[in-house]
N, C-alpha and C. Protein backbone atom coordinates (compact mmCIF):
# COMPACT_ATOMS: atom_id res chain seq x y z
N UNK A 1 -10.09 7.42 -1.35
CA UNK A 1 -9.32 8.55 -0.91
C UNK A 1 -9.40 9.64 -1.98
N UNK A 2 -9.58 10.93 -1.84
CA UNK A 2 -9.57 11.60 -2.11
C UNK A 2 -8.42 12.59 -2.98
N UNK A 3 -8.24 13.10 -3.64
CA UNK A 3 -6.60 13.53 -4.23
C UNK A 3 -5.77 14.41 -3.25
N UNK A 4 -7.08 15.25 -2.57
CA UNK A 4 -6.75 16.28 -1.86
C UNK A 4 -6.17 15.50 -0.38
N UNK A 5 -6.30 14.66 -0.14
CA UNK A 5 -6.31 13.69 0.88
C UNK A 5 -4.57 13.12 0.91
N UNK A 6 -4.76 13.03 -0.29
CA UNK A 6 -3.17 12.02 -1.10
C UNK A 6 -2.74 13.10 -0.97
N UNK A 7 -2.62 14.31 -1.61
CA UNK A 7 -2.05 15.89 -1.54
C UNK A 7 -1.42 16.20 0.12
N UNK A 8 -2.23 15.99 1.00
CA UNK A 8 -1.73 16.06 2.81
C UNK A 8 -0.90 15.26 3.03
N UNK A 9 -1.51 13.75 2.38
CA UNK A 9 -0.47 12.80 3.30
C UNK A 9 1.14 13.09 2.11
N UNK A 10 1.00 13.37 1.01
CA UNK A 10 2.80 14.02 0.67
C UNK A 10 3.07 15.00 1.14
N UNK A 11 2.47 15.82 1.49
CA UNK A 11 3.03 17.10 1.96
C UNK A 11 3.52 17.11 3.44
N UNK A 12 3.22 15.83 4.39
CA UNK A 12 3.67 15.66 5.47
C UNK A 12 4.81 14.70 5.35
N UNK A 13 5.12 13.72 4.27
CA UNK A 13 6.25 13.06 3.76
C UNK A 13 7.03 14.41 3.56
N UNK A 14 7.07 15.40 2.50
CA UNK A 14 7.90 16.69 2.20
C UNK A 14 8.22 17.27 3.88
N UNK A 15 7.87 17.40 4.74
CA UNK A 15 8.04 18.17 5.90
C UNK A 15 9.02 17.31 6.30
N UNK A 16 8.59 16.25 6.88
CA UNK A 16 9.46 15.26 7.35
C UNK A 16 10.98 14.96 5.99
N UNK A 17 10.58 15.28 5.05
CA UNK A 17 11.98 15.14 4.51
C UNK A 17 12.97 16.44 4.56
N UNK A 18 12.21 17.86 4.92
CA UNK A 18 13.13 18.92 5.18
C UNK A 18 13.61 18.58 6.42
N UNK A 19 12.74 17.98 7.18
CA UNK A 19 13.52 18.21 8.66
C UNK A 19 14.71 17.43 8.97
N UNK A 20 14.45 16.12 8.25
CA UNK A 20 15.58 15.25 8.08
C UNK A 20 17.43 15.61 7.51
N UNK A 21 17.81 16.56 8.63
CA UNK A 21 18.84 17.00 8.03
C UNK A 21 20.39 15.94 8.56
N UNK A 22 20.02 15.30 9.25
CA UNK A 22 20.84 14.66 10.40
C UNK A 22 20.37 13.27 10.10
N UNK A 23 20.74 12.27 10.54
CA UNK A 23 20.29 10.67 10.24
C UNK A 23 18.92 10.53 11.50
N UNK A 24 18.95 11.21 12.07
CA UNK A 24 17.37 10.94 12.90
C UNK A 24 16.97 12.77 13.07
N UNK A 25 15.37 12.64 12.98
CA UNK A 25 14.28 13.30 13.76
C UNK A 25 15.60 15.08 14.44
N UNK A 26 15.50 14.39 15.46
CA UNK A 26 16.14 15.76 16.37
C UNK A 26 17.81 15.43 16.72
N UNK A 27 18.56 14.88 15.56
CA UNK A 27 19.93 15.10 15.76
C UNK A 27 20.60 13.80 15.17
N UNK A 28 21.73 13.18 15.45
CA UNK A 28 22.54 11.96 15.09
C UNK A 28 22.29 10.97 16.12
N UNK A 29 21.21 11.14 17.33
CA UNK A 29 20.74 10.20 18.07
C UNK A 29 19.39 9.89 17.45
N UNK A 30 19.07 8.73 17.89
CA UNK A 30 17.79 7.81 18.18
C UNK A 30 16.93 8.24 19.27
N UNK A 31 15.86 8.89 19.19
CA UNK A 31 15.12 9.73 20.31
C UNK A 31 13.56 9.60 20.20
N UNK A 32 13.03 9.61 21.15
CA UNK A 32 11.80 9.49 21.25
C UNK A 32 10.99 10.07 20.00
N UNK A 33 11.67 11.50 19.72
CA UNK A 33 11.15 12.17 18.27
C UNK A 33 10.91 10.81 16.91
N UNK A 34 11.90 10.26 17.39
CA UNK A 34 11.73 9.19 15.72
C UNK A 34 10.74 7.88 16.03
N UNK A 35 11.07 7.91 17.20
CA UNK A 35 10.00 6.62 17.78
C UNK A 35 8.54 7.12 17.29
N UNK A 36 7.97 8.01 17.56
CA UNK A 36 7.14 8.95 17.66
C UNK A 36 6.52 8.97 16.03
N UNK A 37 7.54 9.72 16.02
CA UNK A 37 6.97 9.80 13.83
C UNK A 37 7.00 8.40 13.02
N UNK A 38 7.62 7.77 13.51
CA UNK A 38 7.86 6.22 12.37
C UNK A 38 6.53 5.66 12.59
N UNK A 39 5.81 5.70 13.85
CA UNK A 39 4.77 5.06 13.71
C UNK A 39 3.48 5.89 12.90
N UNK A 40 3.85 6.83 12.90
CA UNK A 40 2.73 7.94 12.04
C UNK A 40 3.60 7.42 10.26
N UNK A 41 4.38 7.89 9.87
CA UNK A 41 4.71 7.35 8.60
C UNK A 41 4.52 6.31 7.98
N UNK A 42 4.90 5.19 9.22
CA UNK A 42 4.77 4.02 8.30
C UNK A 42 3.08 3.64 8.33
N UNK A 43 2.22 4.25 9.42
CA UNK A 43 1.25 3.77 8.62
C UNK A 43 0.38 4.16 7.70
N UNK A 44 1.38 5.80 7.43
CA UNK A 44 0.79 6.77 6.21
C UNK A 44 1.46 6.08 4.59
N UNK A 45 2.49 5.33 5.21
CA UNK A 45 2.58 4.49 3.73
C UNK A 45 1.80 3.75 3.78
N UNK A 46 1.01 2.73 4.30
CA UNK A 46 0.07 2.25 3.72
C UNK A 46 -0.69 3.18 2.99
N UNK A 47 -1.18 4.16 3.31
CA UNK A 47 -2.20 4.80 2.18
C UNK A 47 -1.37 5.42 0.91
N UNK A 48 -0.37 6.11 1.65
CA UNK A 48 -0.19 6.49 -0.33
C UNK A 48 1.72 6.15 0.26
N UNK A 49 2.27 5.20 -0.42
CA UNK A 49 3.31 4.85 -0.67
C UNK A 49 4.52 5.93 -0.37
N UNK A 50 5.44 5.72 0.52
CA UNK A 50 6.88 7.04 0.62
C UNK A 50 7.15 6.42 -1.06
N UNK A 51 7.91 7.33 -1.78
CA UNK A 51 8.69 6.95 -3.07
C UNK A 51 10.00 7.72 -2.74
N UNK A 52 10.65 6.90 -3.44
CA UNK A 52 12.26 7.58 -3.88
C UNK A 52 12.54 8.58 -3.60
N UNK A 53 11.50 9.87 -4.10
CA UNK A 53 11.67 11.04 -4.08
C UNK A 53 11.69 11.73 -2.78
N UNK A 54 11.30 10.52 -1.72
CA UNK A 54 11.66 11.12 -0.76
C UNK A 54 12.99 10.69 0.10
N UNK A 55 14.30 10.73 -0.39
CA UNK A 55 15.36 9.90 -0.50
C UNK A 55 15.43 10.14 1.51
N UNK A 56 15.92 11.18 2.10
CA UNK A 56 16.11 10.97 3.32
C UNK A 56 15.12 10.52 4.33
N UNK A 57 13.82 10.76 4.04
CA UNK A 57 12.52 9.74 4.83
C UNK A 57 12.61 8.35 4.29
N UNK A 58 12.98 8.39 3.35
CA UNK A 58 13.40 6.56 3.03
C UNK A 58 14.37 6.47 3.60
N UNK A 59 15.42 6.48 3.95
CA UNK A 59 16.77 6.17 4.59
C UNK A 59 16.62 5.67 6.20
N UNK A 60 15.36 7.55 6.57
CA UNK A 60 15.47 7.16 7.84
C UNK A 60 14.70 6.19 8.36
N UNK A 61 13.93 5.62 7.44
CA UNK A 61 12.84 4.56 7.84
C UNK A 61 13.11 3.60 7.46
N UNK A 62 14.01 3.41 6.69
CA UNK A 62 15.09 1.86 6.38
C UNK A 62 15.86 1.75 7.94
N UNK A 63 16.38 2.82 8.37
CA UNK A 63 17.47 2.82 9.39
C UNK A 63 16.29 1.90 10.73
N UNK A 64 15.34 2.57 10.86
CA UNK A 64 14.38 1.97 11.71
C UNK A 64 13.69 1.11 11.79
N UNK A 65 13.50 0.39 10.24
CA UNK A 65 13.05 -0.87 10.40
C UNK A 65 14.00 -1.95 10.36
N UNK A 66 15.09 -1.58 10.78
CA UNK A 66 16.22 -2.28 11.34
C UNK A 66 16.47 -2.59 12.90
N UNK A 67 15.77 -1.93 13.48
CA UNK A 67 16.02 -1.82 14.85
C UNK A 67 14.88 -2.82 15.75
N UNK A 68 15.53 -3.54 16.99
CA UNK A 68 14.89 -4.84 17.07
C UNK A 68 13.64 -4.41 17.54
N UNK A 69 13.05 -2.76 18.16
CA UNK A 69 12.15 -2.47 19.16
C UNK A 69 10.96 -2.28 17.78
N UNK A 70 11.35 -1.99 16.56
CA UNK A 70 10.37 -1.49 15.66
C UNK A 70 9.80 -3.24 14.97
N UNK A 71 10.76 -4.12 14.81
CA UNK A 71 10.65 -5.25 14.27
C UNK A 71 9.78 -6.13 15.40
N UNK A 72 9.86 -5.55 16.40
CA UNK A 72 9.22 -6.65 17.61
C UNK A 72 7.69 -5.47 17.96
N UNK A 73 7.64 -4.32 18.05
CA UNK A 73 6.74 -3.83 18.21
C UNK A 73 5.89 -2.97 17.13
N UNK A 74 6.66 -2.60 16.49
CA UNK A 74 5.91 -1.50 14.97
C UNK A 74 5.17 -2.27 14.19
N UNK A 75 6.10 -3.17 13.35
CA UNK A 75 6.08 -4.27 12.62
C UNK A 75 4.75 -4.94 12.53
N UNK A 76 4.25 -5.71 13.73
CA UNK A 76 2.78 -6.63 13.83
C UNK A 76 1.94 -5.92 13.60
N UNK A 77 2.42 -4.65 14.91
CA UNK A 77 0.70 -3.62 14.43
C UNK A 77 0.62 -3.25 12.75
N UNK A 78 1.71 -2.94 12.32
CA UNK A 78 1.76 -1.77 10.99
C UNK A 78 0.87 -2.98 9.88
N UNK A 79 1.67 -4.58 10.23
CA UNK A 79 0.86 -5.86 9.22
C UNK A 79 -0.61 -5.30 9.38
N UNK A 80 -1.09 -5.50 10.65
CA UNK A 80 -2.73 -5.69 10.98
C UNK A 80 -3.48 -4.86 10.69
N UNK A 81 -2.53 -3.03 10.62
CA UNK A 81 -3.03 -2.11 10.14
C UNK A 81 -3.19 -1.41 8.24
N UNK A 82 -2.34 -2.59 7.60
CA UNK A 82 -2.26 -2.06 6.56
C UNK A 82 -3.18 -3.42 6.27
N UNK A 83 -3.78 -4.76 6.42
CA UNK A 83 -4.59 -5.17 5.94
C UNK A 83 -6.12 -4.96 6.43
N UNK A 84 -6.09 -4.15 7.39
CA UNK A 84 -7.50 -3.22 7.41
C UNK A 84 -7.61 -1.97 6.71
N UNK A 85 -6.44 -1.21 6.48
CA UNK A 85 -6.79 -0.02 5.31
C UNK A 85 -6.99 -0.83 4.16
N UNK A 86 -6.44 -1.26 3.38
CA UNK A 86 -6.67 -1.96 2.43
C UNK A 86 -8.03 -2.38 2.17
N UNK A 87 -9.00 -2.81 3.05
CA UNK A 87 -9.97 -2.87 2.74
C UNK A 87 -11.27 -2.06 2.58
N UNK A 88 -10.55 -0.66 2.57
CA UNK A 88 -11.35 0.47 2.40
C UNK A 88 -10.78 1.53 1.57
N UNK A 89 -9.66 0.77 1.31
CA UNK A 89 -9.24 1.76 -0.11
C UNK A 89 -9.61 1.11 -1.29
């Protein structure tokens, strides 16, 4: 990967942490919006890690990998998909 590469995928962690003003995506509900992005995030952490610094995209993606639809459906794919990046990083 590239730096400039690592440079995009934080700068779309930073977006997603301005927008995060509310405990989900588009308000204090659970909405297709978050369904939507969690699966783009979490498998952009496989390539370059969310950190701390992004305190409310960590929160809201703690909040979601709590939920039984992400643990029964996100979850397997995100395993299968982060031990195939892995082998090309």
């Amino acid at each position: 990967m590239t730096e400039a590469q690592e440079t995009d995928i934080k700068e779309c962690y930073e977006v997603a942490e301005k927008y995060l003003t509310n405990q989900y995506i588009a308000g204090e509900c659970l909405t297709l919006a978050d369904i939507s992005c969690v699966t783009t995030i979490s498998s952009l952490d496989c390539i370059v890690p969310i950190h701390l610094k992004y305190r409310r995209l960590h929160n809201w993606w703690d909040r979601l990998k709590m939920e039984p639809w992400y643990q029964k459906i996100n979850q397997p794919g995100l395993a299968l998909f982060g031990r195939f990046i892995k082998g090309f990083l």
